[in-house]
Protein backbone atom coordinates (compact mmCIF):
# COMPACT_ATOMS: atom_id res chain seq x y z
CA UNK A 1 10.14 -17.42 -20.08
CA UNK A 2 7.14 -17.17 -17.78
CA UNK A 3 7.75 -13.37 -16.62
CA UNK A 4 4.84 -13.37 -13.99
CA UNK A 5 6.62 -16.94 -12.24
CA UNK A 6 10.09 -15.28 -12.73
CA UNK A 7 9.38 -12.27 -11.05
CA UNK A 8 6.32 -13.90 -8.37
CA UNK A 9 3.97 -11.11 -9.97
CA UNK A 10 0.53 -10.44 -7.59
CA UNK A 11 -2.44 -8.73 -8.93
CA UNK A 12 -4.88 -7.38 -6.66
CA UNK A 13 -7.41 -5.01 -6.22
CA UNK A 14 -10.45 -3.76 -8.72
CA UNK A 15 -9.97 -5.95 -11.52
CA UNK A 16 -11.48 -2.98 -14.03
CA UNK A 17 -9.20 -0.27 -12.42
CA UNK A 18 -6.50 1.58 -13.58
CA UNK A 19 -3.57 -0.61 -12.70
CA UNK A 20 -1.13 0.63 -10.58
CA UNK A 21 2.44 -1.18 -10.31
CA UNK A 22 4.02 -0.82 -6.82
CA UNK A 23 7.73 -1.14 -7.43
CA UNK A 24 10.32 -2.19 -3.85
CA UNK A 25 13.79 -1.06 -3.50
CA UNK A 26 17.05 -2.59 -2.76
CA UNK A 27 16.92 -4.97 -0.75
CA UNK A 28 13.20 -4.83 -0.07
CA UNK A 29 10.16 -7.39 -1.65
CA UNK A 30 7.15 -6.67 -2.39
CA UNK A 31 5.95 -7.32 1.31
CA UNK A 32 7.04 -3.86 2.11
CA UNK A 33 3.94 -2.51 -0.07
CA UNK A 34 1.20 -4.18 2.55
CA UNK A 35 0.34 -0.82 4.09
CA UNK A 36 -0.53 0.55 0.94
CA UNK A 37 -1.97 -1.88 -0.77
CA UNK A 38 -5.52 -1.84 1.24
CA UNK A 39 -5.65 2.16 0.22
CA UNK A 40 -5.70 1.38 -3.62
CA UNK A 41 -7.55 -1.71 -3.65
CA UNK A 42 -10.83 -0.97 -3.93
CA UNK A 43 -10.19 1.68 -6.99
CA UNK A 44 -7.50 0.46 -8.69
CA UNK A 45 -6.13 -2.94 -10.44
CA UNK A 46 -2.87 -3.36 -8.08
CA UNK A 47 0.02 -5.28 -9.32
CA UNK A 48 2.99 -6.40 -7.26
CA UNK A 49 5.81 -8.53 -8.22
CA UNK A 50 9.58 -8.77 -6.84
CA UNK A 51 12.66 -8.12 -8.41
CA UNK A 52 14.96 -11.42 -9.40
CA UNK A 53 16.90 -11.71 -6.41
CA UNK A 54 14.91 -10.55 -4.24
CA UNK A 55 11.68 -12.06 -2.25
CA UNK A 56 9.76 -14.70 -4.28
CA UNK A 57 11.49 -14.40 -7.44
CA UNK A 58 13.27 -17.06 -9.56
CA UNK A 59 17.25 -16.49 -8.82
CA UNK A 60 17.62 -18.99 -11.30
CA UNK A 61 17.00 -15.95 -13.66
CA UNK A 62 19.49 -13.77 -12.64
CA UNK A 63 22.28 -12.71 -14.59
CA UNK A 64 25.17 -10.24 -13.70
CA UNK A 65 25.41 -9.13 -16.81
CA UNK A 66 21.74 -7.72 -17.46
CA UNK A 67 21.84 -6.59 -13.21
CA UNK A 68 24.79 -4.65 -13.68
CA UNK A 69 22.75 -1.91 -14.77
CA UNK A 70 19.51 -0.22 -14.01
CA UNK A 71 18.09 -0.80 -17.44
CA UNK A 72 18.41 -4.50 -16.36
CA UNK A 73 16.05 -4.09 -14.03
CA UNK A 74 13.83 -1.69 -16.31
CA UNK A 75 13.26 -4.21 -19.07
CA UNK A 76 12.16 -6.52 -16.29
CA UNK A 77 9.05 -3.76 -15.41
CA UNK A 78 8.54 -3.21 -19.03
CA UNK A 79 8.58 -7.08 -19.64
CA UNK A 80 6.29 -7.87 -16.55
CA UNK A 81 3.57 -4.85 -18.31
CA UNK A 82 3.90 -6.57 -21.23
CA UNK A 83 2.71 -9.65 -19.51
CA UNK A 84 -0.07 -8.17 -18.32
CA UNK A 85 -0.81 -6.66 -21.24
CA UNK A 86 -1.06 -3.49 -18.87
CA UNK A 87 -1.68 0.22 -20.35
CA UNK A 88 -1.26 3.30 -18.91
CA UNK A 89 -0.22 2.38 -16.12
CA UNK A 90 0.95 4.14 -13.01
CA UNK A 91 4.32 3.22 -11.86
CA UNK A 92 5.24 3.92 -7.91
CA UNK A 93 8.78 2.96 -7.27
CA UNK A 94 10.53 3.51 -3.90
CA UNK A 95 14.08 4.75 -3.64
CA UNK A 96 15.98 3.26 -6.53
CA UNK A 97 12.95 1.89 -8.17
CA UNK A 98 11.79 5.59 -8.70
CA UNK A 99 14.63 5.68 -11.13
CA UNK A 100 14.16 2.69 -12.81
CA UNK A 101 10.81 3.87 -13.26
CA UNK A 102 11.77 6.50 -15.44
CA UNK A 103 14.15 4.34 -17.38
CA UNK A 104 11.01 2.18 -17.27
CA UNK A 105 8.68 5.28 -18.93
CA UNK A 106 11.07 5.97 -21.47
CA UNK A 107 11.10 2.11 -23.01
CA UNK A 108 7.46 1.98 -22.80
CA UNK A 109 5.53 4.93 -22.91
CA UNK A 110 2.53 3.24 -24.15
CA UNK A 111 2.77 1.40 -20.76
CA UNK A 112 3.17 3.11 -18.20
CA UNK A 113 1.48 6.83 -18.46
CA UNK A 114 2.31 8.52 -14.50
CA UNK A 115 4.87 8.02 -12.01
CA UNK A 116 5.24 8.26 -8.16
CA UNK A 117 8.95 8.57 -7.08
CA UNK A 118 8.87 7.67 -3.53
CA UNK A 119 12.47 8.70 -1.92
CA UNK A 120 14.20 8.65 -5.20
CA UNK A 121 17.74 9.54 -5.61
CA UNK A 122 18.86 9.85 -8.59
CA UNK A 123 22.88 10.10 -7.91
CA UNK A 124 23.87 9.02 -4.27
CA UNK A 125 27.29 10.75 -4.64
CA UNK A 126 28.16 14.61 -4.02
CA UNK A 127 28.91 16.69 -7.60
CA UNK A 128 29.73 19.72 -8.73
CA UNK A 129 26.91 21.64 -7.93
CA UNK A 130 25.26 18.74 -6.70
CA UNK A 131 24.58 17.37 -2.89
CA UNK A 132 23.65 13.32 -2.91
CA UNK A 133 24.46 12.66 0.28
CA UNK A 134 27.30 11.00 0.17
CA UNK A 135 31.32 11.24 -0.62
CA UNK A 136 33.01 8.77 -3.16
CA UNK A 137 34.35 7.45 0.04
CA UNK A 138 31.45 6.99 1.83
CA UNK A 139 29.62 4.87 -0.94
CA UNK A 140 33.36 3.38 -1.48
CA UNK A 141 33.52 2.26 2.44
CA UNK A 142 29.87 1.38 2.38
CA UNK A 143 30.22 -1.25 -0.43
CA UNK A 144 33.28 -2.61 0.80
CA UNK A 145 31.27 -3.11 4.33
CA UNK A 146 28.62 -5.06 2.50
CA UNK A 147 30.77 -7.16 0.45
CA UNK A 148 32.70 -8.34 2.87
CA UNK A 149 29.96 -9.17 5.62
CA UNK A 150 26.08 -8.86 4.15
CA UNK A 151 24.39 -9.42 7.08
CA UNK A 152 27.08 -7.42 9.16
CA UNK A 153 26.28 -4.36 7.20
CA UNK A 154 22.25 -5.19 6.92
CA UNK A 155 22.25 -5.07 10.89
CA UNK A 156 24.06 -2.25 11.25
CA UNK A 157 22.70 -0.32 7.58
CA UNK A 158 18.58 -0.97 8.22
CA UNK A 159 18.02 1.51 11.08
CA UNK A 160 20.22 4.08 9.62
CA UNK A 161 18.18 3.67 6.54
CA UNK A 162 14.71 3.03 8.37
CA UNK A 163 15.25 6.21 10.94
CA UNK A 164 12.40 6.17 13.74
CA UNK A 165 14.97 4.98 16.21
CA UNK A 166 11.80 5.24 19.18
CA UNK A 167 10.41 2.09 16.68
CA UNK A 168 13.11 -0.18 16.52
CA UNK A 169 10.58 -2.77 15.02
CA UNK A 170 10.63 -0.72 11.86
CA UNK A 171 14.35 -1.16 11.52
CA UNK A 172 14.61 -4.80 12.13
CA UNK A 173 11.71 -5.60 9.56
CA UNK A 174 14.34 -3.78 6.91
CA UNK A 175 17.24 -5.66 8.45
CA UNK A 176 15.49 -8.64 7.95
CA UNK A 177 14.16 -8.14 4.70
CA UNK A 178 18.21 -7.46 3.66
CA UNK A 179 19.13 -10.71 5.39
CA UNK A 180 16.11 -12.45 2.99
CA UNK A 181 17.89 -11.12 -0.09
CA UNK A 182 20.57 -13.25 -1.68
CA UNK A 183 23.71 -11.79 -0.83
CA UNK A 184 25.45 -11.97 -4.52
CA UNK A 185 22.70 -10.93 -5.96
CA UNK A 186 22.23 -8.22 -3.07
CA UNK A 187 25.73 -7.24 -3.65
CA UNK A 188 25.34 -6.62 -7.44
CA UNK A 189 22.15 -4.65 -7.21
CA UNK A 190 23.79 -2.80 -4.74
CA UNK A 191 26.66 -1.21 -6.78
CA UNK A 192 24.45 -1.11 -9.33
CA UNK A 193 22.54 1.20 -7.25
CA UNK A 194 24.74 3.53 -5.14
CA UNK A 195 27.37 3.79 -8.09
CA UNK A 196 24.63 5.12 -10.61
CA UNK A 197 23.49 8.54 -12.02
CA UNK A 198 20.27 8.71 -13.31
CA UNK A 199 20.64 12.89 -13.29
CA UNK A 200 20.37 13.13 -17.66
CA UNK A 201 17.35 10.93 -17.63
CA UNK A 202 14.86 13.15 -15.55
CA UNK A 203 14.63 15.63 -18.49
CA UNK A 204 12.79 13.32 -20.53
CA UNK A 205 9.92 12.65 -18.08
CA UNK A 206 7.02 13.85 -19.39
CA UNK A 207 4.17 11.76 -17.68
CA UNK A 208 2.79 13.62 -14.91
CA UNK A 209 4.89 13.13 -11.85
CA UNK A 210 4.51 13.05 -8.05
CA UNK A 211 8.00 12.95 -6.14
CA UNK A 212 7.44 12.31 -2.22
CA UNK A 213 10.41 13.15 0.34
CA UNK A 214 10.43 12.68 3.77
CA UNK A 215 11.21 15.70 6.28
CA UNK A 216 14.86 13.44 7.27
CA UNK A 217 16.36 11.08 5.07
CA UNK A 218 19.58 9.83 5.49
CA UNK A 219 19.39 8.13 1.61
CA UNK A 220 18.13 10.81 -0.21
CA UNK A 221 18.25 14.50 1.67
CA UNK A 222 15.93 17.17 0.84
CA UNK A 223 18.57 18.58 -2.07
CA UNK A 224 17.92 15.52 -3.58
CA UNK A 225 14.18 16.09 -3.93
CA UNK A 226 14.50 19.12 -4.53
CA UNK A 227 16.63 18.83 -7.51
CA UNK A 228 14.28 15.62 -9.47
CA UNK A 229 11.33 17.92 -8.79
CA UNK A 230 13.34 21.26 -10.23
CA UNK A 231 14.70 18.56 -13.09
CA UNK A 232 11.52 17.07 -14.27
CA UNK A 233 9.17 19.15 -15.92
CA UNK A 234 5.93 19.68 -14.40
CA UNK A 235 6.79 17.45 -11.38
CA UNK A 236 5.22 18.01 -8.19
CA UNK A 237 7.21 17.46 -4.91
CA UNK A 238 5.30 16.46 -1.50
CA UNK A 239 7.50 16.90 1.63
CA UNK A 240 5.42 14.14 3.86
CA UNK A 241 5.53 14.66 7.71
CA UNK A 242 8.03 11.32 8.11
CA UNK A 243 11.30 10.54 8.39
CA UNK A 244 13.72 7.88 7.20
CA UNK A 245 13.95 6.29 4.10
CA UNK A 246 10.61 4.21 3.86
CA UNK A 247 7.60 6.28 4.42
CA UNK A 248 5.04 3.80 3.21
CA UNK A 249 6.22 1.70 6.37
CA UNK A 250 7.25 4.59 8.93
CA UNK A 251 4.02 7.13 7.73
CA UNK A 252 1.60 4.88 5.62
CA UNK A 253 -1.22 7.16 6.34
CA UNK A 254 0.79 10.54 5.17
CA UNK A 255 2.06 8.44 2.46
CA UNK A 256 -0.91 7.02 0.79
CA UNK A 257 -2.86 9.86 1.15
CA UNK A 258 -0.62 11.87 -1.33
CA UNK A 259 -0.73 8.78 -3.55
CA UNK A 260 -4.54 8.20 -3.66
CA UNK A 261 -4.84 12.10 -4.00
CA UNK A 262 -2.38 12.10 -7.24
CA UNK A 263 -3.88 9.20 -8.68
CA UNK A 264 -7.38 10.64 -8.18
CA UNK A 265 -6.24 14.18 -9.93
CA UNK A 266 -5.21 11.94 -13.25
CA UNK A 267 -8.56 10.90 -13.82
């Protein structure tokens, strides 16, 4: 299988860099990294590439059965280095791709040697103990909205998740990346996401580690970020002047700041 075709992998940037893979979340492409991009360029070797199902992938690719889980979607990143032939590479993944980063780290060490969790959450639903943000019947109501109407729930979801209500163009760019994304394939990724708990696997990090949270953030509250940094040894936690879900859209300047500063400290 041609990885790089299945999953429309881009390579920018300073060809003798250290590569750095930038990683989109549900419902997103890689699009959503074009702030960023220009502020790593010059230094490092930047790859992109889109999830199957999502942007410029191959759906033809996509099976429920490896989707269904978030090590699915971590072979794919492992699979994708391997094409590359990529080492020690720094992974940035936003929201849910910040966890299947570290699934990511753990098949591949060799691969991928730092990671950048940009709003990660790594259990969406309240514990013992434990505050995700939501009930069992929020996340229970909220996948029942978006199986039943996609694009219902992506019009009404994206400004919630984007925040920055005083820049409504923010939350229609999310909307209509969600209304981009094939809606099975949206719909599997999406219980795939909300429904998992990624809370054992921190422990095991031990590349160095920069988590960035937002000051608001309806997705993944300030417990949340609290707890990955508390959970992951050595982690360091950046609370960026932002709100909403997607800094790297909402705050790109705040954002890839603490990024090019992290990346410059592993040299």
């Amino acid at each position: 299988m041609d990885i790089e075709r299945r999953n429309n992998v881009t390579v920018t940037g300073n060809p003798r860099g250290r590569a750095v893979v930038l990683a989109h979340g549900f419902g997103c492409d890689q699009n959503m990294w074009r702030l960023t991009v220009p502020a790593l360029a010059e230094d490092y070797r930047v790859v992109l590439f889109d999830y199957v199902g999502a942007g410029g992938s191959d759906l033809s690719a996509f099976s429920e059965g490896r989707y269904a889980s978030l090590d699915g979607y971590a072979k794919d990143v492992v699979e994708v280095c391997e094409a590359l032939d990529l080492r020690d590479a720094v992974f940035v993944g936003h929201s849910v791709s910040a966890m299947i980063g570290v699934l990511a780290v753990g098949m591949a060490p060799e691969r991928l040697g730092a990671l950048v969790m940009v709003a990660p959450s790594p259990r969406y639903i309240d514990d013992d103990g434990y505050r995700g943000g939501f009930s069992v019947q929020d996340i229970d109501e909220l996948l029942e909205s978006l199986e039943s109407n996609y694009l219902g729930w992506s019009a009404a979801m994206a400004p919630m998740i984007m925040g920055n209500a005083d820049r409504p163009e923010l939350g229609e760019e999310l909307k209509n990346s969600f209304c981009a994304t094939d809606p099975d394939m949206a719909r599997i990724f999406a219980r795939t996401t909300f429904l998992s708990d990624s809370r054992g696997d921190l422990k095991a990090v031990t590349v160095p580690t920069l988590i960035l949270e937002c000051t608001q953030d309806v997705i993944a509250p300030r417990e949340v970020g609290a707890f990955v940094h508390q959970t992951i040894p050595g982690s360091k936690l950046v609370t960026l002047d932002a709100t909403g879900h997607c800094p790297h859209l909402s705050a790109p300047e705040a954002t890839n700041a603490a990024i090019t500063d992290f990346l410059a400290r592993l040299r």
